[in-house]
Structures are given as C-alpha cells and as structure tokens.
N, C-alpha and C. Protein backbone atom coordinates (compact mmCIF):
# COMPACT_ATOMS: atom_id res chain seq x y z
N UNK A 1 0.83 -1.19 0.00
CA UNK A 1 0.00 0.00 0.00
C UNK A 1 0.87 1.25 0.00
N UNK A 2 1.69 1.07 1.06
CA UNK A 2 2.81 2.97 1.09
C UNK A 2 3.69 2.81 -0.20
N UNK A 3 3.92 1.25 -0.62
CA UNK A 3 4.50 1.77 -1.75
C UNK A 3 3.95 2.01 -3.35
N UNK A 4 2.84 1.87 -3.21
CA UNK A 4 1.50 1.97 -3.90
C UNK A 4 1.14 3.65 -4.54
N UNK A 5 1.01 4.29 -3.04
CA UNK A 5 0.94 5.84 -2.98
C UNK A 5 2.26 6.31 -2.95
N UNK A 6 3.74 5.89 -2.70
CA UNK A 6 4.49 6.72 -2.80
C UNK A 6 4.94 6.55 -4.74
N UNK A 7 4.67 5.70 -5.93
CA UNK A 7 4.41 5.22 -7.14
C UNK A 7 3.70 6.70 -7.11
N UNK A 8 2.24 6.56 -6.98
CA UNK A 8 1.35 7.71 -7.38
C UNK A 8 1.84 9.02 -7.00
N UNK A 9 2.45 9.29 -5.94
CA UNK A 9 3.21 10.73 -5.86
C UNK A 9 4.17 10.91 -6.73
N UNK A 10 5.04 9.98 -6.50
CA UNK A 10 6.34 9.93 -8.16
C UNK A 10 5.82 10.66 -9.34
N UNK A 11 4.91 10.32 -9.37
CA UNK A 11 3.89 10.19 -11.00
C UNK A 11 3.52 11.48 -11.00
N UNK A 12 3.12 12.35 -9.62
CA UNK A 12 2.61 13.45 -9.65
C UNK A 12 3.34 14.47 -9.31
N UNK A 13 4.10 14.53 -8.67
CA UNK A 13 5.10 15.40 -8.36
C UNK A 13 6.39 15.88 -9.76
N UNK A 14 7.04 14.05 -10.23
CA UNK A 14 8.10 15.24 -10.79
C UNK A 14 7.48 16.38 -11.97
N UNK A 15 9.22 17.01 -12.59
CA UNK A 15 8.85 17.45 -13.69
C UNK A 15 8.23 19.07 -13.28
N UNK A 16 8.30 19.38 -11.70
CA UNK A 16 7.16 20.46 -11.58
C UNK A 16 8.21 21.58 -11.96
N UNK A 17 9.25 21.91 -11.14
CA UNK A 17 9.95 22.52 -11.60
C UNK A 17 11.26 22.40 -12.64
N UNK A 18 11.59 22.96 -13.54
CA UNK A 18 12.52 22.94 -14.61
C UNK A 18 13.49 24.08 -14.46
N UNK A 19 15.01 23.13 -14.67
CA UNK A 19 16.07 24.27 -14.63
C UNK A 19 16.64 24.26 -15.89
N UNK A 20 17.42 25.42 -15.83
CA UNK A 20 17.99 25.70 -17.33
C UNK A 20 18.79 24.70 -17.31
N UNK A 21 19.34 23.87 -18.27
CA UNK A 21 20.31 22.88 -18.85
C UNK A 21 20.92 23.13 -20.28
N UNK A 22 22.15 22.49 -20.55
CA UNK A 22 22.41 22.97 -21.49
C UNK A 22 22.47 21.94 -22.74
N UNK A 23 22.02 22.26 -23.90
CA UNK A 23 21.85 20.92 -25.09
C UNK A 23 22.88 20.42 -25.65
N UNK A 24 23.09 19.24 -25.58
CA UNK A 24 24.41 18.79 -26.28
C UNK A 24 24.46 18.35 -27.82
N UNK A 25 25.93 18.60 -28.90
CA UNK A 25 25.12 18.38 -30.65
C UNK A 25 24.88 17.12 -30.46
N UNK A 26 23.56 17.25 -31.71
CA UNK A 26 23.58 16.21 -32.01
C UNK A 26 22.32 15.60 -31.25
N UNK A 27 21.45 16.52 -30.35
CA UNK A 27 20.11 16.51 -30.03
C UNK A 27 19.10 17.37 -30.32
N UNK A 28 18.09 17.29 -30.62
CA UNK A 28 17.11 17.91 -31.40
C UNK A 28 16.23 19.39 -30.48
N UNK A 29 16.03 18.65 -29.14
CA UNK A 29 15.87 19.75 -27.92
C UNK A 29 16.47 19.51 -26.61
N UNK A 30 15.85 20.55 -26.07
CA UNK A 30 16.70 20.56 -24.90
C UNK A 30 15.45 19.51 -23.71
N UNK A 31 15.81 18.98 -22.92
CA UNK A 31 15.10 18.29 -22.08
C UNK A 31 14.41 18.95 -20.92
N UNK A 32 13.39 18.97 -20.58
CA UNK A 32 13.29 19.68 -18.93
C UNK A 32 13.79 18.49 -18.12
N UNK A 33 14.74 19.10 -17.09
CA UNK A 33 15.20 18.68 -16.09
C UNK A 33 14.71 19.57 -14.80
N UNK A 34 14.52 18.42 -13.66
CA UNK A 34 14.66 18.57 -12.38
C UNK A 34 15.72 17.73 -11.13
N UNK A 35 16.22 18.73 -10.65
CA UNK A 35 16.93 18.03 -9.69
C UNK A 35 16.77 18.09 -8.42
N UNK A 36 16.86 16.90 -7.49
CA UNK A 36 16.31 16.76 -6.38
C UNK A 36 17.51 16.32 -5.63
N UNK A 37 17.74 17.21 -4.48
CA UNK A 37 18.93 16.09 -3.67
C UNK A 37 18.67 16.43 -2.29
N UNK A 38 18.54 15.35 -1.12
CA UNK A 38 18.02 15.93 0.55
C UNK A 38 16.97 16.05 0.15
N UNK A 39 15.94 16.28 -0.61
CA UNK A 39 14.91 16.72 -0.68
C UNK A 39 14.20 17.82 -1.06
N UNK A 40 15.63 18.60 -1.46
CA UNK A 40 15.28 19.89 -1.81
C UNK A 40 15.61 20.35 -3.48
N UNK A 41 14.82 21.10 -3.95
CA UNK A 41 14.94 21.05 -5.41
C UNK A 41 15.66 22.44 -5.58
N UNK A 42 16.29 21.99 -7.41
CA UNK A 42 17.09 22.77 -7.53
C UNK A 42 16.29 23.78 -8.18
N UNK A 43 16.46 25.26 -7.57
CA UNK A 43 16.34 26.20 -8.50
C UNK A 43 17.01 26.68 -9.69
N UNK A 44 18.34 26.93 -9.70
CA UNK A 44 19.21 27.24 -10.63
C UNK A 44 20.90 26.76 -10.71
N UNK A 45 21.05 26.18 -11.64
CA UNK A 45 22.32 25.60 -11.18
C UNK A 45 23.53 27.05 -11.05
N UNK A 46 24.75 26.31 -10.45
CA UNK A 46 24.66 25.00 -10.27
C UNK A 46 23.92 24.21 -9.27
N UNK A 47 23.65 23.36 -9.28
CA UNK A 47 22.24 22.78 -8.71
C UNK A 47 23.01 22.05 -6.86
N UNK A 48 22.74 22.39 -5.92
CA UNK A 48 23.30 21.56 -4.83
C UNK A 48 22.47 20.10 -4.76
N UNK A 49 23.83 19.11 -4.65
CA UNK A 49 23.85 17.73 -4.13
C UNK A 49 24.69 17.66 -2.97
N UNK A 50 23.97 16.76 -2.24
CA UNK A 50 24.29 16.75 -0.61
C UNK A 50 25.04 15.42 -0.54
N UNK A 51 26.30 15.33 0.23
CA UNK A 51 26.98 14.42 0.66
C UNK A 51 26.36 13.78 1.28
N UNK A 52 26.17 12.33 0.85
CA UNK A 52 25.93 11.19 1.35
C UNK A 52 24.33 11.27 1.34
N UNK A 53 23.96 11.37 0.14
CA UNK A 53 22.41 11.73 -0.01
C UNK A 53 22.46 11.30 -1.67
N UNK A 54 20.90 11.30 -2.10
CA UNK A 54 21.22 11.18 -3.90
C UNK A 54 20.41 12.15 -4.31
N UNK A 55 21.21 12.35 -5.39
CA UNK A 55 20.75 13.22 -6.17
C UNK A 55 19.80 12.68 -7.30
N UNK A 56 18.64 12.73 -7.45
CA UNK A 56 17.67 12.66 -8.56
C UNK A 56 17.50 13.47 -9.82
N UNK A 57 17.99 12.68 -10.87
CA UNK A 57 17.81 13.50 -11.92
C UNK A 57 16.63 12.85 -12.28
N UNK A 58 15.44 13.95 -12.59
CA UNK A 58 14.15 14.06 -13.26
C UNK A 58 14.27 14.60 -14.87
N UNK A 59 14.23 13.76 -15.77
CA UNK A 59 14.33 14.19 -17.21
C UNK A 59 12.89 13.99 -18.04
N UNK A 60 12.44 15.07 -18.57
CA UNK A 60 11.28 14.83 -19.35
C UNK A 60 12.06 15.16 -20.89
N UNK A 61 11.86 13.96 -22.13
CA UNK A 61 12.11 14.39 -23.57
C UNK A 61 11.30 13.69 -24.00
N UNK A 62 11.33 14.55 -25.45
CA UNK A 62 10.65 13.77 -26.54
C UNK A 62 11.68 12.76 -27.65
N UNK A 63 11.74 11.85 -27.98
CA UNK A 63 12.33 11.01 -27.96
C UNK A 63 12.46 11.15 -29.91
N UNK A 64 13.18 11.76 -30.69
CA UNK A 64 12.67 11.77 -32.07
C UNK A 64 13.52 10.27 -32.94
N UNK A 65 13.78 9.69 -32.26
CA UNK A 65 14.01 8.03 -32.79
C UNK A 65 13.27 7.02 -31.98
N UNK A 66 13.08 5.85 -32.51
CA UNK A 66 12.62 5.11 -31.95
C UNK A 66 13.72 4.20 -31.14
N UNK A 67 13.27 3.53 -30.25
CA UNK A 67 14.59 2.31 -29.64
C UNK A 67 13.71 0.95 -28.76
N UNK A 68 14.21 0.17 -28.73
CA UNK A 68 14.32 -1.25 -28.12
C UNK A 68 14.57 -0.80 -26.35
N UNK A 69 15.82 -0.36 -26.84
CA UNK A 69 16.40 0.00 -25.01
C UNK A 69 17.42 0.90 -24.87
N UNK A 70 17.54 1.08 -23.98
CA UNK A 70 18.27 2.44 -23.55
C UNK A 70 19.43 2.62 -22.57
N UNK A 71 20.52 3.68 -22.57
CA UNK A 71 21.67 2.89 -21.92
C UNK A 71 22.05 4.49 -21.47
N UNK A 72 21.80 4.77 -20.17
CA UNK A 72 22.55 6.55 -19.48
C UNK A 72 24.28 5.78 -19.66
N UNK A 73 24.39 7.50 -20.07
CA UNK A 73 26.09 7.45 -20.17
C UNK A 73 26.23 9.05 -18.70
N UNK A 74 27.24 8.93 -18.24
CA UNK A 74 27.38 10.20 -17.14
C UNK A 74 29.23 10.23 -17.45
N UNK A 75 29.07 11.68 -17.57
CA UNK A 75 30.53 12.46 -17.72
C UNK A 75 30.91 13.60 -16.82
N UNK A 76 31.60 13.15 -15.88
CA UNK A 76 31.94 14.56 -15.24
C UNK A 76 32.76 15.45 -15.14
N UNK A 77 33.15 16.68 -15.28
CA UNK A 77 33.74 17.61 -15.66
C UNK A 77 34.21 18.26 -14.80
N UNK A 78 35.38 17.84 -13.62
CA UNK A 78 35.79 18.53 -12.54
C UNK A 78 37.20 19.11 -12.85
N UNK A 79 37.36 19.78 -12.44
CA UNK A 79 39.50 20.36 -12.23
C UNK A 79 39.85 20.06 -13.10
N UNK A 80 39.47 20.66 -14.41
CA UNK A 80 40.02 20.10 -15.85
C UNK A 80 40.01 18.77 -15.96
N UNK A 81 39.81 17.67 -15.49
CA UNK A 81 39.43 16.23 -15.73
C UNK A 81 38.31 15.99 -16.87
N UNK A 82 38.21 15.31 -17.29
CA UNK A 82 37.27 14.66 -17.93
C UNK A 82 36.94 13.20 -17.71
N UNK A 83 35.88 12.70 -16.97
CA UNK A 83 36.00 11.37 -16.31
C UNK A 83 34.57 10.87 -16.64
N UNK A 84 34.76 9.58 -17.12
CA UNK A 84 33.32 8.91 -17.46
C UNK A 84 33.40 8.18 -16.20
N UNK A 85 31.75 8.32 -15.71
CA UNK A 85 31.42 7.60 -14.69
C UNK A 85 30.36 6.58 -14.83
N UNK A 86 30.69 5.26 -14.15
CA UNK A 86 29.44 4.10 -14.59
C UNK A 86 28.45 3.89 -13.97
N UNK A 87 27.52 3.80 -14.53
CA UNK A 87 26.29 4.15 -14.43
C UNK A 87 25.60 3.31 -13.84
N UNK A 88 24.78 3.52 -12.59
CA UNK A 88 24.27 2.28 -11.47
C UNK A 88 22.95 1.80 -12.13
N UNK A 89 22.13 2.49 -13.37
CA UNK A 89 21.39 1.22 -13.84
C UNK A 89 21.77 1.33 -15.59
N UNK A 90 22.50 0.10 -15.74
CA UNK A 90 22.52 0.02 -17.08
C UNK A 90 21.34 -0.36 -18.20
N UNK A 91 20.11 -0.64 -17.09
CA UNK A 91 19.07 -0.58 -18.26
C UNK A 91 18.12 0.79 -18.13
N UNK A 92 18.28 1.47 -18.88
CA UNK A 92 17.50 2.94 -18.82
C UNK A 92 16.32 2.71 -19.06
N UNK A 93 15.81 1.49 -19.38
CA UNK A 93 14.34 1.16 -20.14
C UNK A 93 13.50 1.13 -18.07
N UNK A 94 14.53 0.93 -17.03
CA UNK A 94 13.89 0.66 -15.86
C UNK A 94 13.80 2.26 -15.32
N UNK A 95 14.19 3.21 -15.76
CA UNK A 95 13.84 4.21 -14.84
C UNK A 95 12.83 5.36 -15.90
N UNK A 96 12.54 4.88 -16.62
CA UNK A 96 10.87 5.22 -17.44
C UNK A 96 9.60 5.35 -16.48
N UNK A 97 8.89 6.02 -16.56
CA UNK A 97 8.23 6.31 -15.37
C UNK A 97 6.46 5.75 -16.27
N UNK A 98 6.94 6.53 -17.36
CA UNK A 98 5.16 6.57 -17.98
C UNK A 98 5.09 5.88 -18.93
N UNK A 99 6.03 4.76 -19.24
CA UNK A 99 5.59 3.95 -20.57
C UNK A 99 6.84 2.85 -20.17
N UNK A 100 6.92 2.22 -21.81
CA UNK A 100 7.87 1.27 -21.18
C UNK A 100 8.47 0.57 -22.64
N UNK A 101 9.71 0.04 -22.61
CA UNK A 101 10.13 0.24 -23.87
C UNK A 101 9.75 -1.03 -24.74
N UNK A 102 9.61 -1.18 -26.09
CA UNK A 102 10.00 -0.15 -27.18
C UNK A 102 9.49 1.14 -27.06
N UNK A 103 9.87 2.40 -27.29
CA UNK A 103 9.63 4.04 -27.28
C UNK A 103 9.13 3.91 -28.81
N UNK A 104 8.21 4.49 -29.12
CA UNK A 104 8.12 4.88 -30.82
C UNK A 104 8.82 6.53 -30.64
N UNK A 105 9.20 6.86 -31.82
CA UNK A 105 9.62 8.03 -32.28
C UNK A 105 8.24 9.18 -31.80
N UNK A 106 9.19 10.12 -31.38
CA UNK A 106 8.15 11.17 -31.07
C UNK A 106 6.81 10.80 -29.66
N UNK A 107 7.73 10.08 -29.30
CA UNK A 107 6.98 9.51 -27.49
C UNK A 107 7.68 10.36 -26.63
N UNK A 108 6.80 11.08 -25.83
CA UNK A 108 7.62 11.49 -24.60
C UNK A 108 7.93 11.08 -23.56
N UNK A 109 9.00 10.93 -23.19
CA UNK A 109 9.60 10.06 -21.81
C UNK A 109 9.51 11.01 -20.83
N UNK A 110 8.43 10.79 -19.60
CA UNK A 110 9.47 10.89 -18.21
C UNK A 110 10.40 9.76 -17.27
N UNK A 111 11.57 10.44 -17.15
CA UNK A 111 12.53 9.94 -16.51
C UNK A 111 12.98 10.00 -15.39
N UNK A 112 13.57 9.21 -14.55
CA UNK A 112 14.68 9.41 -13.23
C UNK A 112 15.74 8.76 -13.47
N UNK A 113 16.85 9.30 -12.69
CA UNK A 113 18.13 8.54 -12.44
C UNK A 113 18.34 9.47 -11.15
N UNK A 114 19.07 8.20 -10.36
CA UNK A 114 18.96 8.69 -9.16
C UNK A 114 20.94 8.19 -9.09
N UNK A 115 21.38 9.70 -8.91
CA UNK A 115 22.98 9.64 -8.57
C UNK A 115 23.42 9.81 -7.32
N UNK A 116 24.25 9.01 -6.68
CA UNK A 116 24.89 8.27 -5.31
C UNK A 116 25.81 9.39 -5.19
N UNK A 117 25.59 10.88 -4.46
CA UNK A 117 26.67 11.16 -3.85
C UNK A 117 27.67 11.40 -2.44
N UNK A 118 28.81 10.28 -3.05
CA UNK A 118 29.22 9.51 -1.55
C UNK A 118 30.34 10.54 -0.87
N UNK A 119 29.84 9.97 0.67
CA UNK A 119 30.63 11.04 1.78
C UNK A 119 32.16 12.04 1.77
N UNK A 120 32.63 10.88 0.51
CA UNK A 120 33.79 11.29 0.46
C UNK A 120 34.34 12.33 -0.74
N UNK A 121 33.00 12.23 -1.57
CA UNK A 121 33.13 13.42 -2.65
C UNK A 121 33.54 15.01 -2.07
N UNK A 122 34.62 15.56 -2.94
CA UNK A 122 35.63 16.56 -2.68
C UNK A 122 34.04 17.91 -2.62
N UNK A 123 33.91 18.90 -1.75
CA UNK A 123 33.30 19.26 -1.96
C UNK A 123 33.41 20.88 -3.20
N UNK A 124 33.14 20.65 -4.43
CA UNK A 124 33.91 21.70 -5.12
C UNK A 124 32.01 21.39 -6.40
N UNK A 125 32.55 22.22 -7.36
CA UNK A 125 31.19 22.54 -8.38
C UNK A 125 32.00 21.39 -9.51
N UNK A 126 31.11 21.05 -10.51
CA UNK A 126 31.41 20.35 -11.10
C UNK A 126 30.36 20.40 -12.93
N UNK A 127 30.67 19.69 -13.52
CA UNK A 127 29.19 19.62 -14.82
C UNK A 127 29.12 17.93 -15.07
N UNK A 128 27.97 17.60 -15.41
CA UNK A 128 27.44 16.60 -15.42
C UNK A 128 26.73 16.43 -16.78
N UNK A 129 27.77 16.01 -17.45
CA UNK A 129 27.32 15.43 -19.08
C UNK A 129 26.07 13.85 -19.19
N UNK A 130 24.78 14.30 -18.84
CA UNK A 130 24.01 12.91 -18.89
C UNK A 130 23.36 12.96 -20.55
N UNK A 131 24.16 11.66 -20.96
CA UNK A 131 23.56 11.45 -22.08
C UNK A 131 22.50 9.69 -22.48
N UNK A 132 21.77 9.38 -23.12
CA UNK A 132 21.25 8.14 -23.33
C UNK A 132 21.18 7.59 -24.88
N UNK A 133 21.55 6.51 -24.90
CA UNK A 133 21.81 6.06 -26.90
C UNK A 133 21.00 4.71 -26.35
N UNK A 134 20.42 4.81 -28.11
CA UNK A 134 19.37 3.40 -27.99
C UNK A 134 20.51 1.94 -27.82
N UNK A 135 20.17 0.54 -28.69
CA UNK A 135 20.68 -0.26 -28.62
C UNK A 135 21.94 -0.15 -29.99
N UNK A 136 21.55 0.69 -30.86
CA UNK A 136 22.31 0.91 -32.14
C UNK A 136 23.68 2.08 -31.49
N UNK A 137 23.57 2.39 -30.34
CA UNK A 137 24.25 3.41 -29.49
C UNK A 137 23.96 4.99 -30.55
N UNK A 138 22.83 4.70 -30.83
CA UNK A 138 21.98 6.66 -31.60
C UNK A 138 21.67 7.15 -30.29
N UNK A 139 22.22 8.66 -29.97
CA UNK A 139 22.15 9.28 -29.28
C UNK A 139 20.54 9.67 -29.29
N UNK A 140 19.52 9.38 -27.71
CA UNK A 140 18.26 10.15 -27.49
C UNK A 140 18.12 11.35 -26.99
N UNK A 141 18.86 11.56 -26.07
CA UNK A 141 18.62 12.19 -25.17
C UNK A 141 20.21 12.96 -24.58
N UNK A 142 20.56 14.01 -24.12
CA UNK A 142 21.98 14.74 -23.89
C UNK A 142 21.98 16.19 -23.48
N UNK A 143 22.17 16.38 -22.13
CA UNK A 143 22.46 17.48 -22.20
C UNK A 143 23.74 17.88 -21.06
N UNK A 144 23.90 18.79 -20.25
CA UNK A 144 24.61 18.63 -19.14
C UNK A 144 24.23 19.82 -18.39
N UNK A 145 25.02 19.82 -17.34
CA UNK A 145 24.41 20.79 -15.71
C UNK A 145 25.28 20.75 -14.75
N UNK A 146 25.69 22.26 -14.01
CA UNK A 146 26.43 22.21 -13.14
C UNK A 146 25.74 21.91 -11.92
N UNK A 147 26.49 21.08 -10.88
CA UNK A 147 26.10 20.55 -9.94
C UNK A 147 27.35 21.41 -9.12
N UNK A 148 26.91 21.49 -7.71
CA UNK A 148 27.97 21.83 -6.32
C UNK A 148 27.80 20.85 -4.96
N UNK A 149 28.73 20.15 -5.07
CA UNK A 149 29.09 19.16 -3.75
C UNK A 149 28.74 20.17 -2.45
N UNK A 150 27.67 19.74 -1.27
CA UNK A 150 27.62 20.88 -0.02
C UNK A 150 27.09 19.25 0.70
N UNK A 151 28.08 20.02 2.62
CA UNK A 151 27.53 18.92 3.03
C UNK A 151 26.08 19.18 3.54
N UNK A 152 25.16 18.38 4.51
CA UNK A 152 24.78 18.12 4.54
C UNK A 152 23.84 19.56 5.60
N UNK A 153 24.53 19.82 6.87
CA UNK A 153 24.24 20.78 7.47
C UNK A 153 24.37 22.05 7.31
C-alpha cells in the first residue's frame, strides 16, 4: 500500500519545476530537467547535491528516434578532468516512469536517475554530461548541468 501511494506521488510530483540545462550536438531539444537532492529542489544551477544523499535526476524528452532500449552514459567535468562515470542502472528502459520500452519516435519520456553522492566526494562545483543512446548506441537524449558538492548541514 505505502509503496502503492508513494508510485502515485512519483507520478505526480516530478517534472514540476525545470532548470535551465544545457543541449548537447547532435540533439534535437533541450530536455526539462529537475533536480532533487536531501529533498530539496534545484532552482538554478549550479544545482546543490548533498553528501551522502542522492541526487535525482528528473528528465522529461521527446524522444525523435525510436529504440528497443536504452543505456545513461554520465561524464563529469571537474578540475580540468574529464571522467566517465558508470552508471548504477545500465538498463535505462527501468527508470521510465510513464511507458515502457519499445519508445516509438516522437513519445515522450518521463525519466529518473537517481545519482549516489558519496561522503567522500571533494566538496567543489562540477558539470554533469548525462547522455542516453538506444541499442544501435543513436544518441536520445543529452544534455549537461552544473552541480555543487555541499555537506549536509
């Protein structure tokens, strides 16, 4: 049952607020994103994520290819680094909220991915390249967003 109604709040809640993000080539629009971390949403990035808490990325797109399945890629952009990071669900078809895959072309997805940030993350600002490619690895979905490591209190 609580996890019944906390499903139906999911469903109703995200998506409410949208922050600016930025489009990456080679995508058609830009996505509304929301980010959630502690519980508190982001107004404007860079967006705060709380140590030892997750951060929820809420992605709404329209999808202008079709796909089978779906695969988040995450890039992060700290101290001149460039570092691909692996991704805790490799099937993106599981964090679809309102449908379920195959996607036809021109379906709109809402999305979550929910990112682990652990105690020991340096606390400094950072950008967060989230991108998704079908099974042919065709880019759907891409954009990125500055995020800032803060602890908790």
């Amino acid at each position: 049952m609580k996890a019944s109604i906390l499903v139906t709040l999911l469903t109703l809640v995200p998506f409410s607020t949208q922050i600016l993000v930025n489009k990456c080539e080679g995508v058609d629009s830009v996505p509304s994103v929301n980010i959630i971390s502690n519980g508190l949403a982001c107004e404007a990035p860079p967006c705060p994520v709380f140590l030892g808490a997750v951060a929820e990325m809420q992605v709404n797109f329209s999808s202008s290819i079709y796909f089978e399945s779906l695969k988040p890629n995450i890039t992060v952009i700290a101290l001149g680094a460039v570092v691909p990071v692996p991704p805790n669900q490799q099937d993106g078809c599981e964090g679809i909220l309102n449908t379920v895959c195959p996607v036809v072309a021109g379906e709109t997805i809402d999305y979550i991915y929910k990112l682990q940030v652990y105690s020991f993350f340096p606390k400094i600002e950072f950008t967060v390249i989230f991108s998704m490619v079908n099974e042919l690895k065709e880019l759907v979905t891409c954009f990125s967003v500055d995020l800032l490591v803060k602890s908790k209190n």
